[in-house]
Protein backbone atom coordinates (compact mmCIF):
# COMPACT_ATOMS: atom_id res chain seq x y z
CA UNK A 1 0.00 0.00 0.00
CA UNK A 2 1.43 3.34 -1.27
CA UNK A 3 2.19 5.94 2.09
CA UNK A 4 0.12 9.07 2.04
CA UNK A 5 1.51 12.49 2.67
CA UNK A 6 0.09 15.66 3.47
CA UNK A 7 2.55 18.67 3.01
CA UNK A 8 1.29 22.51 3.78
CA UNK A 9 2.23 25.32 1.57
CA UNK A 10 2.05 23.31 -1.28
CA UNK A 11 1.21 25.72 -4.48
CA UNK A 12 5.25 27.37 -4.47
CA UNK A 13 8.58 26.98 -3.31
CA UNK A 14 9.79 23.91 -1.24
CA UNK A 15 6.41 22.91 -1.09
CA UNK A 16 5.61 22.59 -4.45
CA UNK A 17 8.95 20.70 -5.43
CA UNK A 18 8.29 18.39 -1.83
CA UNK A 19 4.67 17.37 -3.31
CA UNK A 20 5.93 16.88 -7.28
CA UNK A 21 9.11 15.11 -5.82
CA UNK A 22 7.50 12.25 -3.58
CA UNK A 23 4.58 11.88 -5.99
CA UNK A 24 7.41 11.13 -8.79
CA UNK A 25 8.73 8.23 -5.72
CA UNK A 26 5.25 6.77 -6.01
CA UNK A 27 3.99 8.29 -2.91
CA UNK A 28 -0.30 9.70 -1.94
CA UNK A 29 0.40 13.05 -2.35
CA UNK A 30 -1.89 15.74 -0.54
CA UNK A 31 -0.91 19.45 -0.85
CA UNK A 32 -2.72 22.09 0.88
CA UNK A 33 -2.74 26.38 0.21
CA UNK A 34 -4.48 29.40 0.87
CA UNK A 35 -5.64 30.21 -2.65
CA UNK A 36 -6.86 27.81 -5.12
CA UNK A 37 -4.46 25.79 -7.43
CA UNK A 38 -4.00 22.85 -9.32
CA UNK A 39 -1.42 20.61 -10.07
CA UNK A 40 -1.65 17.28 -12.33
CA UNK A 41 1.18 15.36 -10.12
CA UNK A 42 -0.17 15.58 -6.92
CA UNK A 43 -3.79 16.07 -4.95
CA UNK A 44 -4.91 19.75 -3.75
CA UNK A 45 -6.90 21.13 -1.28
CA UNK A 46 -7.64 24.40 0.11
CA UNK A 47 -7.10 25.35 3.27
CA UNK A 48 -5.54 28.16 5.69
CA UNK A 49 -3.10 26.69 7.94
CA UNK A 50 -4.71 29.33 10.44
CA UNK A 51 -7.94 28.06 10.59
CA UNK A 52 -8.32 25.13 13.06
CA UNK A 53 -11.28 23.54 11.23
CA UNK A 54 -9.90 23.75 7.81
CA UNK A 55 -7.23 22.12 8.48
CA UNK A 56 -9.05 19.74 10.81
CA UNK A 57 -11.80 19.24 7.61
CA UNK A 58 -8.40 18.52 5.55
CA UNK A 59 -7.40 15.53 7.51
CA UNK A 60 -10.35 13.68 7.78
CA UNK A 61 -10.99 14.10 4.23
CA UNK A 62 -7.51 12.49 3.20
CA UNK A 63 -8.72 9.34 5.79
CA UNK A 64 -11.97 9.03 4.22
CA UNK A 65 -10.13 8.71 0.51
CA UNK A 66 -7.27 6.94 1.13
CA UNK A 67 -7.70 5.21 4.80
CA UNK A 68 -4.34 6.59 5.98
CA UNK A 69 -2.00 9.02 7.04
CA UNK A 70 1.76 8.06 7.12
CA UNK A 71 3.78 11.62 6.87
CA UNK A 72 2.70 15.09 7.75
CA UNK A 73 5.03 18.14 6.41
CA UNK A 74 4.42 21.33 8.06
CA UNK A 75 6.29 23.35 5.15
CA UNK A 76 3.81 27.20 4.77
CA UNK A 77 5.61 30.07 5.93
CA UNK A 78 6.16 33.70 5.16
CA UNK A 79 8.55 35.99 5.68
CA UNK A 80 9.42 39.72 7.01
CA UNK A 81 12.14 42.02 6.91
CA UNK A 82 13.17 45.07 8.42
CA UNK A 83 13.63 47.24 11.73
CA UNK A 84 11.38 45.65 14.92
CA UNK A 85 10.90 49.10 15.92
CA UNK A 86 9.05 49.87 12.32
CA UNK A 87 7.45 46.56 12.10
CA UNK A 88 3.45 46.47 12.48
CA UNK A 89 2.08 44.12 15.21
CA UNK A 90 0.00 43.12 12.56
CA UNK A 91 2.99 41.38 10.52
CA UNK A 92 4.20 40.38 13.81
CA UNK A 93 1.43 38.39 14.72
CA UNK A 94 0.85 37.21 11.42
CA UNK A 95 4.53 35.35 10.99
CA UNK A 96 4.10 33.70 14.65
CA UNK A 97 0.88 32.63 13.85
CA UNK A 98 1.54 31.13 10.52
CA UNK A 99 5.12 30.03 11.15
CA UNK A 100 4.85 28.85 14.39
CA UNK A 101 1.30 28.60 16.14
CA UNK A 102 0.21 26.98 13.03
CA UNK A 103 2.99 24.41 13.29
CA UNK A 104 1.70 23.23 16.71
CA UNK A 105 -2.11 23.38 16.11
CA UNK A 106 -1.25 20.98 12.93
CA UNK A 107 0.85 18.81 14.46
CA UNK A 108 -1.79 18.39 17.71
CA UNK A 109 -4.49 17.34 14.99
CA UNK A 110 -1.93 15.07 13.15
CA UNK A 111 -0.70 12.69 16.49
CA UNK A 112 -4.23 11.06 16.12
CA UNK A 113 -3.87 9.99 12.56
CA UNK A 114 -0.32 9.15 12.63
CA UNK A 115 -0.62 7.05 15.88
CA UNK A 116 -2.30 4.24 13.47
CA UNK A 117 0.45 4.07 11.34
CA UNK A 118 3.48 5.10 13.58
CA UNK A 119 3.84 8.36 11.24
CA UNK A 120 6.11 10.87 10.50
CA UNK A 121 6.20 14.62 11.20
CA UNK A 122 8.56 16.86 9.38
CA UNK A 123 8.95 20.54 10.24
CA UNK A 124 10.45 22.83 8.26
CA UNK A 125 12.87 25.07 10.57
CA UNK A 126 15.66 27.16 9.22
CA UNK A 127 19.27 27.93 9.52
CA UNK A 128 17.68 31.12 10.38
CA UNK A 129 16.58 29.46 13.83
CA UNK A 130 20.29 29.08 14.44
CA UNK A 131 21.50 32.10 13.11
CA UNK A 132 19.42 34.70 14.21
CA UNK A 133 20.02 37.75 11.76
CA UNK A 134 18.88 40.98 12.33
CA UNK A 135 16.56 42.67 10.53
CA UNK A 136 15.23 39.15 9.79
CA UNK A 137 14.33 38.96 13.90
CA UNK A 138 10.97 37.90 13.56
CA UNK A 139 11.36 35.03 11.02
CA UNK A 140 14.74 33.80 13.06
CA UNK A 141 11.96 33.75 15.84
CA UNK A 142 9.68 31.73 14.38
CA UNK A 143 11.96 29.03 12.72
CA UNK A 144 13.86 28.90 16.43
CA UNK A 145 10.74 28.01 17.99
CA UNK A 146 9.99 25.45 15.58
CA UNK A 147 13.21 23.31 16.02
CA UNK A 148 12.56 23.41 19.77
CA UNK A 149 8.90 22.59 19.39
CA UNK A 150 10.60 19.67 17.51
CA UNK A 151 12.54 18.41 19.74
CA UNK A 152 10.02 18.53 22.95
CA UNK A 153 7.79 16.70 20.64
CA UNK A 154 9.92 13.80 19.39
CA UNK A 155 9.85 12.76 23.38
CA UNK A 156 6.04 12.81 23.76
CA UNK A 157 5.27 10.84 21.13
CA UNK A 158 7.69 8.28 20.75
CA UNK A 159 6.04 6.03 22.86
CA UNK A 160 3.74 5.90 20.03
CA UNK A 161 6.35 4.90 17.37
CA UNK A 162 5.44 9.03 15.86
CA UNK A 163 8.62 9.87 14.83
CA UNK A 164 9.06 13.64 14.91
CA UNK A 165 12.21 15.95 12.45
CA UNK A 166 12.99 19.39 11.62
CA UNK A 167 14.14 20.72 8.23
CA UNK A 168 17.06 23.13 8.40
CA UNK A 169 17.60 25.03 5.01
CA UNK A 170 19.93 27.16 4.17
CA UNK A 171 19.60 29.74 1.67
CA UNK A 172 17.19 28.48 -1.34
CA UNK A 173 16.44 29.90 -4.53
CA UNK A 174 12.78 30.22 -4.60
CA UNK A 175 10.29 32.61 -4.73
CA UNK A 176 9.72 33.09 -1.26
CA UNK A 177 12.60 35.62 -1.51
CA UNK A 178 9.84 38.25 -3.46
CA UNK A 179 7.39 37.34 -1.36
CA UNK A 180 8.84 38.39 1.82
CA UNK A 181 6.92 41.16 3.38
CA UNK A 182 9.25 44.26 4.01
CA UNK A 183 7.96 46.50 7.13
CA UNK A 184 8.56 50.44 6.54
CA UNK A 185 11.88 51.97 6.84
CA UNK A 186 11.48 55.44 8.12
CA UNK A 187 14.95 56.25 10.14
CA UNK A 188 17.48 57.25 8.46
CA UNK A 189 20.40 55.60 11.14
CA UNK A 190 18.26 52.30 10.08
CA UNK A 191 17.87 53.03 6.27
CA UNK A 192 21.38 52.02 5.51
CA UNK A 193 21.96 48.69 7.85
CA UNK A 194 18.62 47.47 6.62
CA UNK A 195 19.40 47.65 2.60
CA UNK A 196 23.10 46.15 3.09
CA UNK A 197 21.43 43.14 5.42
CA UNK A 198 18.38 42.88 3.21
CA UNK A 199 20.29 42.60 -0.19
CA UNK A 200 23.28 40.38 1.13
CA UNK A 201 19.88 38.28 2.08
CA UNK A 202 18.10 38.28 -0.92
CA UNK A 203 21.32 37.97 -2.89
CA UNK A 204 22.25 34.81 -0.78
CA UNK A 205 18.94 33.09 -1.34
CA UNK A 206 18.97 33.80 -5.15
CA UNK A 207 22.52 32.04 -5.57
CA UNK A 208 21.16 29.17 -2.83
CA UNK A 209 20.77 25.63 -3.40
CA UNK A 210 17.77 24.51 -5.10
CA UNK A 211 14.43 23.59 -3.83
CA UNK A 212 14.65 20.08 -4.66
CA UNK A 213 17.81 19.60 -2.69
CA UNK A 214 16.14 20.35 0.54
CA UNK A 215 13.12 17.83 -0.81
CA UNK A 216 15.95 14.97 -1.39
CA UNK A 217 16.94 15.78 1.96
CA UNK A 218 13.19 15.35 3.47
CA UNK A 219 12.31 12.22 0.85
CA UNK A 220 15.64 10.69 2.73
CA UNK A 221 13.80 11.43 6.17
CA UNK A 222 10.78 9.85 5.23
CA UNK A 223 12.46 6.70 4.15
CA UNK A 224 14.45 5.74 7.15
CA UNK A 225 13.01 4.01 9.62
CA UNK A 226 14.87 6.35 12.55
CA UNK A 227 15.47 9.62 11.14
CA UNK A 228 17.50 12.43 12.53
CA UNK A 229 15.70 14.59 14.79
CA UNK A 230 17.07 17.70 13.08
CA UNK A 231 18.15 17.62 9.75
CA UNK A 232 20.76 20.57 8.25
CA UNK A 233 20.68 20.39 4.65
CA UNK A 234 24.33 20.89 2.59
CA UNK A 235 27.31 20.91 3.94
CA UNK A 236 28.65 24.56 4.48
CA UNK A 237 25.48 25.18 6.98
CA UNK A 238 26.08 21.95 8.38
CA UNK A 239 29.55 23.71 9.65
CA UNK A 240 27.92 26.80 10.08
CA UNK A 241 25.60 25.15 12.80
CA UNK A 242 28.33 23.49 14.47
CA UNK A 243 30.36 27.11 14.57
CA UNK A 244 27.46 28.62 16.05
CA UNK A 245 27.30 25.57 18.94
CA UNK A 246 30.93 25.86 19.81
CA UNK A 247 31.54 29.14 19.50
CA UNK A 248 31.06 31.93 22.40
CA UNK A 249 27.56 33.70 21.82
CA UNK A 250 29.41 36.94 22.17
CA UNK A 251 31.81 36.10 19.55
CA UNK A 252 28.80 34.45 17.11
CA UNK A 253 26.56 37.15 17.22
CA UNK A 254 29.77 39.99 16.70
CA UNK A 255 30.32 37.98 13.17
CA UNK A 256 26.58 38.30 12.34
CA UNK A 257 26.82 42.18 12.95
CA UNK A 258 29.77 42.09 10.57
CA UNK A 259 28.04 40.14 7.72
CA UNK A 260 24.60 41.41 8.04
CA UNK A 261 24.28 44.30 10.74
C-alpha cells in the first residue's frame, strides 16, 4: 500500500517541489494552500493553515479517501524584513501565527492519525533558527521556535512509534525571496543597515541551493526508519551550525553584525 503524505504550503517553493518530488517516488500526495491551485502530479486542497477547522476538515478528508496518514510536512511560511521598531504588530502576529502557532495546532491534529500508522512529522525550521540575523528577527523567531517545538515533541510521542524531524535550510532559490513582506523603513540611522542586510539576504537566497535539494533531503527522512531529529541540509550550513554551537555567543553574534548588521 502506497504511504500518504500531506505537506502545507504546497502551491510554491519547497512545497511545491516536496509534493511533485515524492509523488514522482510513487507516494499519496496531498498538498494544501491558501488560494486555489492545481497541479496534475499531486492532490490539492484548500485550506488556511490558520484556521483550526480547515485544516481539521483537511485531515479527515484524506482518511476518508485513502484510509491513511503516514507523513505530515508542516512546510507554509512567510517571511518579514526590516527594523522591529518599524514593524506592524500586525505582521508580527501574522509570521508567529503562521510560522509557528500553526505548526503546533497541525501537528496536535496530526498525532491522532499518525498514531495508526506510527507516522512521520517533518517541520520545516531554518538555519535562520540558528542564526538569528537581524533585521530578519521575527522570522529567526519563528523558525527557532519550531526546532525546539521539535525536539520537545519527538519525546512525547515516541512512545507511540510518531517519529518527529525538523528541516534546516539554508539559503534556497525560490520565490519566497519576493514574497517576503518588508515593514517600513522610516529612520534614516536604520535606512542604511537594513538595505546592506536585506540585499546580502536576498542575494544569498537567489545564488542558494535549489528547492529540490532540501526535498531529497526530506524524501531521505521519510524513508528511514529512525530519522534524525534535526536535519541541516548541505554541507557549508552543516559547519555553520556546528560554529554557532561551539563558538562563544558573544563572539557568534559579533560575526553576524559584521556580515549582516
Amino acid at each position: 500500500m502506497k504511504k500518504v503524505i500531506l505537506i502545507t504550503g504546497a502551491s510554491s517553493g519547497i512545497g511545491l517541489t516536496t509534493a511533485e518530488f515524492l509523488s514522482s517516488k510513487g507516494y499519496v500526495v496531498y498538498g494544501t494552500a491558501r488560494k486555489p491551485f492545481e497541479n496534475k502530479n499531486f492532490k490539492t486542497i484548500v485550506a488556511d493553515v490558520n484556521n483550526h477547522i480547515e485544516m481539521e476538515n483537511v485531515f479527515e478528508t484524506v482518511l476518508k479517501e485513502e484510509g491513511q496518514i503516514d507523513v505530515v510536512i508542516n512546510n507554509a511560511g512567510i517571511g518579514i524584513s526590516g527594523a522591529i521598531e518599524y514593524t506592524k504588530k500586525q505582521d508580527i502576529e501574522n509570521i508567529f501565527n503562521t510560522n509557528a502557532i500553526a505548526v503546533v495546532d497541525i501537528c496536535s491534529i496530526a498525532i491522532k492519525y499518525l498514531r495508526k500508522t506510527k507516522g512521520k512529522i517533518i517541520n520545516i525550521g531554518s538555519v535562520a533558527g540558528v542564526v538569528p540575523l537581524p533585521f530578519q528577527a521575527c522570522y529567526s523567531a519563528t523558525k527557532s521556535a519550531v526546532e525546539n517545538f521539535s525536539q520537545a515533541l519527538r519525546n512525547e510521542v515516541k512512545d507511540f512509534g510518531i517519529k518527529v524531524t525538523c528541516i534546516r535550510p539554508g539559503d534556497t532559490k525560490t520565490g519566497f525571496t519576493a514574497a517576503r513582506v518588508k515593514s517600513e523603513e522610516k529612520a534614516d540611522d536604520y535606512n542604511k543597515r537594513i538595505q546592506k542586510s536585506v540585499s546580502k539576504m536576498e542575494k544569498d537566497e537567489q545564488n542558494g541551493m535549489s528547492a529540490l535539494c532540501v526535498s531529497k533531503v526530506i524524501y531521505k527522512c521519510i524513508k528511514k526508519k529512525n530519522p534524525a531529529l534535526v536535519k541541516t541540509v548541505g554541507c557549508s550550513y552543516k559547519f555553520l551550525c556546528l560554529l554557532v554551537k561551539i563558538l562563544p555567543t558573544r563572539l557568534v553574534n559579533f560575526i553576524i553584525k559584521k556580515l549582516y548588521g
